[in-house]
C-alpha atoms as a PDB file:
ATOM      1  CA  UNK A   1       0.000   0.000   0.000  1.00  0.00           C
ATOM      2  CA  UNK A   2       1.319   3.707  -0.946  1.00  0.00           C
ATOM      3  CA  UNK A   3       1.514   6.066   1.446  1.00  0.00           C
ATOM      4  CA  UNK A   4      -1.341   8.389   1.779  1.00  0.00           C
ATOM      5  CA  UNK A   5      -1.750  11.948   2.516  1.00  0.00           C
ATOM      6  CA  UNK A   6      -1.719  13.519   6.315  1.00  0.00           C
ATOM      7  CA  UNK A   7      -5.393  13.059   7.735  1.00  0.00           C
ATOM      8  CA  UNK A   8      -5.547  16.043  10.928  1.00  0.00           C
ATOM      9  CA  UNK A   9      -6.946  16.094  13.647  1.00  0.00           C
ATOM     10  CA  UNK A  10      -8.977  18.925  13.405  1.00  0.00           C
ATOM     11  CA  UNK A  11     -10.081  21.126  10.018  1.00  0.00           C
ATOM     12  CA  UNK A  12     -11.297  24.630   9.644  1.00  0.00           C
ATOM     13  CA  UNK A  13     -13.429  25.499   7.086  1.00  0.00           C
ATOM     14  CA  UNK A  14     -13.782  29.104   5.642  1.00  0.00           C
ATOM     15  CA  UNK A  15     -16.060  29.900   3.023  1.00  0.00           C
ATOM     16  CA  UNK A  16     -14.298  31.637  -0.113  1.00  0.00           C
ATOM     17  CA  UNK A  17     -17.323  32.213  -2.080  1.00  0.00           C
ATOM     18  CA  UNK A  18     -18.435  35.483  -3.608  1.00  0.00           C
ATOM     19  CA  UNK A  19     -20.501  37.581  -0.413  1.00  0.00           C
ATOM     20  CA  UNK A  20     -17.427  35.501   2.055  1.00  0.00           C
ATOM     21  CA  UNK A  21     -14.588  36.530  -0.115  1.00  0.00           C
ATOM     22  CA  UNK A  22     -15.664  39.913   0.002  1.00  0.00           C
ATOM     23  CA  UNK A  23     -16.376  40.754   3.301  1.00  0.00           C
ATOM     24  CA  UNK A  24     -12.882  38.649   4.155  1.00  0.00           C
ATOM     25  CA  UNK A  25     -13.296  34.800   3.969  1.00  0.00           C
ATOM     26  CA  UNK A  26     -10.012  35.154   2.111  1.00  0.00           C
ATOM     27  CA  UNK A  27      -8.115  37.369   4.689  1.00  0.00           C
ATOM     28  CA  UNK A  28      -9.677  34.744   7.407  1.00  0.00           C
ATOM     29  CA  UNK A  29      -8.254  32.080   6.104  1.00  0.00           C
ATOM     30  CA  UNK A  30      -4.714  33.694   5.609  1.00  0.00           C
ATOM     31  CA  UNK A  31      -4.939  34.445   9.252  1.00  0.00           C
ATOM     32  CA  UNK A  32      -5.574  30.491  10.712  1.00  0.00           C
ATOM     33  CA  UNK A  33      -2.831  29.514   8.225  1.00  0.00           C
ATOM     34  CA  UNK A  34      -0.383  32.181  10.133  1.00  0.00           C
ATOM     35  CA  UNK A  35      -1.428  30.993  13.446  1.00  0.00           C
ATOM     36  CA  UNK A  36      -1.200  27.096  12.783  1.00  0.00           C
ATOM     37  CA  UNK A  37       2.523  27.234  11.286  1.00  0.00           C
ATOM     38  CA  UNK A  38       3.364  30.112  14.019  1.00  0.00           C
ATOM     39  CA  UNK A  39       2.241  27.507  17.251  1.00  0.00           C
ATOM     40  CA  UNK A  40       4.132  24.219  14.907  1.00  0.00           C
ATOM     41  CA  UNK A  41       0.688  22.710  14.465  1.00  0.00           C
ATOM     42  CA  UNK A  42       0.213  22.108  10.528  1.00  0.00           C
ATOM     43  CA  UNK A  43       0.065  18.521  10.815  1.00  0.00           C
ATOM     44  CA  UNK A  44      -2.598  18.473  13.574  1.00  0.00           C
ATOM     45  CA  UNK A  45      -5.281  21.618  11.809  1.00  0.00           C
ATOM     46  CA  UNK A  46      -5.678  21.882   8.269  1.00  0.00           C
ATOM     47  CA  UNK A  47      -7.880  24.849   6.914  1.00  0.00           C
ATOM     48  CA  UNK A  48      -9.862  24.425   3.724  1.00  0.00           C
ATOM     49  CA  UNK A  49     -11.190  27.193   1.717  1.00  0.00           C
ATOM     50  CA  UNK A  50     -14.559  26.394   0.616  1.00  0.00           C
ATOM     51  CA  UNK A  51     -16.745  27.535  -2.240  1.00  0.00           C
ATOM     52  CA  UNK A  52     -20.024  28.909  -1.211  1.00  0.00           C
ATOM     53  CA  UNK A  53     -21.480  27.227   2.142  1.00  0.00           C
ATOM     54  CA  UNK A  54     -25.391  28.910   1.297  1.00  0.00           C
ATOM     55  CA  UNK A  55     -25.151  31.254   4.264  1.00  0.00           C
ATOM     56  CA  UNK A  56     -24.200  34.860   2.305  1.00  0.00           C
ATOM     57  CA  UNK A  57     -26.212  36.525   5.074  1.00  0.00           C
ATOM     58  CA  UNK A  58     -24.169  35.777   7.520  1.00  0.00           C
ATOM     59  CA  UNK A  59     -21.086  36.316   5.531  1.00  0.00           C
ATOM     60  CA  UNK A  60     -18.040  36.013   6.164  1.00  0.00           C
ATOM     61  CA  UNK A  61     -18.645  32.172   7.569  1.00  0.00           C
ATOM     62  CA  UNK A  62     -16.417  29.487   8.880  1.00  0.00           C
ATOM     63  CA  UNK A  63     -16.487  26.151  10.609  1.00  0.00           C
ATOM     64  CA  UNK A  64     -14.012  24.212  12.790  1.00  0.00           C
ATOM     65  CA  UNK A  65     -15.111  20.341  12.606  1.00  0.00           C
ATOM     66  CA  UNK A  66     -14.852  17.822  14.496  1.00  0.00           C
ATOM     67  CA  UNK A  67     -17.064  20.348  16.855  1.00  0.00           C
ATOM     68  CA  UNK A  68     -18.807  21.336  14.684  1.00  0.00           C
ATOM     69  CA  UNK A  69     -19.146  25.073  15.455  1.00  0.00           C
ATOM     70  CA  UNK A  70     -20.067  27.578  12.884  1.00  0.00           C
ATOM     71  CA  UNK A  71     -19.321  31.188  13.337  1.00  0.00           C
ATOM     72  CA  UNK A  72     -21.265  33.722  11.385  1.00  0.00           C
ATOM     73  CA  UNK A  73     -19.697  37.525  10.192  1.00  0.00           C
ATOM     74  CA  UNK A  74     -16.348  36.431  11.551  1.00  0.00           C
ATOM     75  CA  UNK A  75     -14.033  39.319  12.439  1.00  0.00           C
ATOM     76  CA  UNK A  76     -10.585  38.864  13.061  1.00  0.00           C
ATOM     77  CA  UNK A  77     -11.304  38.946  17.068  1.00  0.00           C
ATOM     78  CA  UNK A  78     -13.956  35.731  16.807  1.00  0.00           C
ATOM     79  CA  UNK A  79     -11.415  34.258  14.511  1.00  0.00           C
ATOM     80  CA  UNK A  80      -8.616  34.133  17.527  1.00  0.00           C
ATOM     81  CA  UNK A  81     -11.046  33.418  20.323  1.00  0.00           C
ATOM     82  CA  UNK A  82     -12.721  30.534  18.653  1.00  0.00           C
ATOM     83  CA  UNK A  83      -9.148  29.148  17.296  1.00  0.00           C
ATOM     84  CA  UNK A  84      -8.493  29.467  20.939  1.00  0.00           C
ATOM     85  CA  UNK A  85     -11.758  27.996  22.378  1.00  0.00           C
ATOM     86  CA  UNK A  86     -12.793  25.200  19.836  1.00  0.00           C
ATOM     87  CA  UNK A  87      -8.744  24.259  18.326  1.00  0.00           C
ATOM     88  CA  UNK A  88      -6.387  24.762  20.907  1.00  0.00           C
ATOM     89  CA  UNK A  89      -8.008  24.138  24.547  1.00  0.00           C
ATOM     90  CA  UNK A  90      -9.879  21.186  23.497  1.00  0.00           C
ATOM     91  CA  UNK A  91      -6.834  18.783  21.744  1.00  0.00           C
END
């Protein structure tokens, strides 16, 4: 058997599409990427950019599975405290 890709432990999802992108999906996901390789933790939390999740609304969205938890019109500050809350104290 071949060896496979690296499977984490923990994923964040940040919606790219058009309403997210604008109103910083993009930036948001720049920002996780920063703070996983700054703590040495890139092959415990990936973060995927997704295409639209359906939610434009609440724009800009993301999600950090396995909790499941969903932020809506993430700013920079929910960004860190949920990293914090939902990523780092519960591994």
């Amino acid at each position: 058997m071949s060896k496979g890709f690296n499977i984490p432990d923990k994923v964040i999802y940040v919606c790219t599409g058009s309403k997210c992108k604008k109103k910083g999906g993009k930036d948001l996901s720049k920002l996780f990427r920063g703070m996983i390789k700054e703590m040495g933790l890139k092959e415990q939390i990936e973060v995927i950019k997704t295409d639209c999740t359906d939610r434009c609304d609440y724009a800009p969205v993301v999600s950090m599975q396995p909790e499941n938890y969903w932020i809506q019109q993430t700013t920079e500050t929910k960004a860190k405290e949920a990293f914090q809350e939902n990523i780092l104290n519960k591994q």
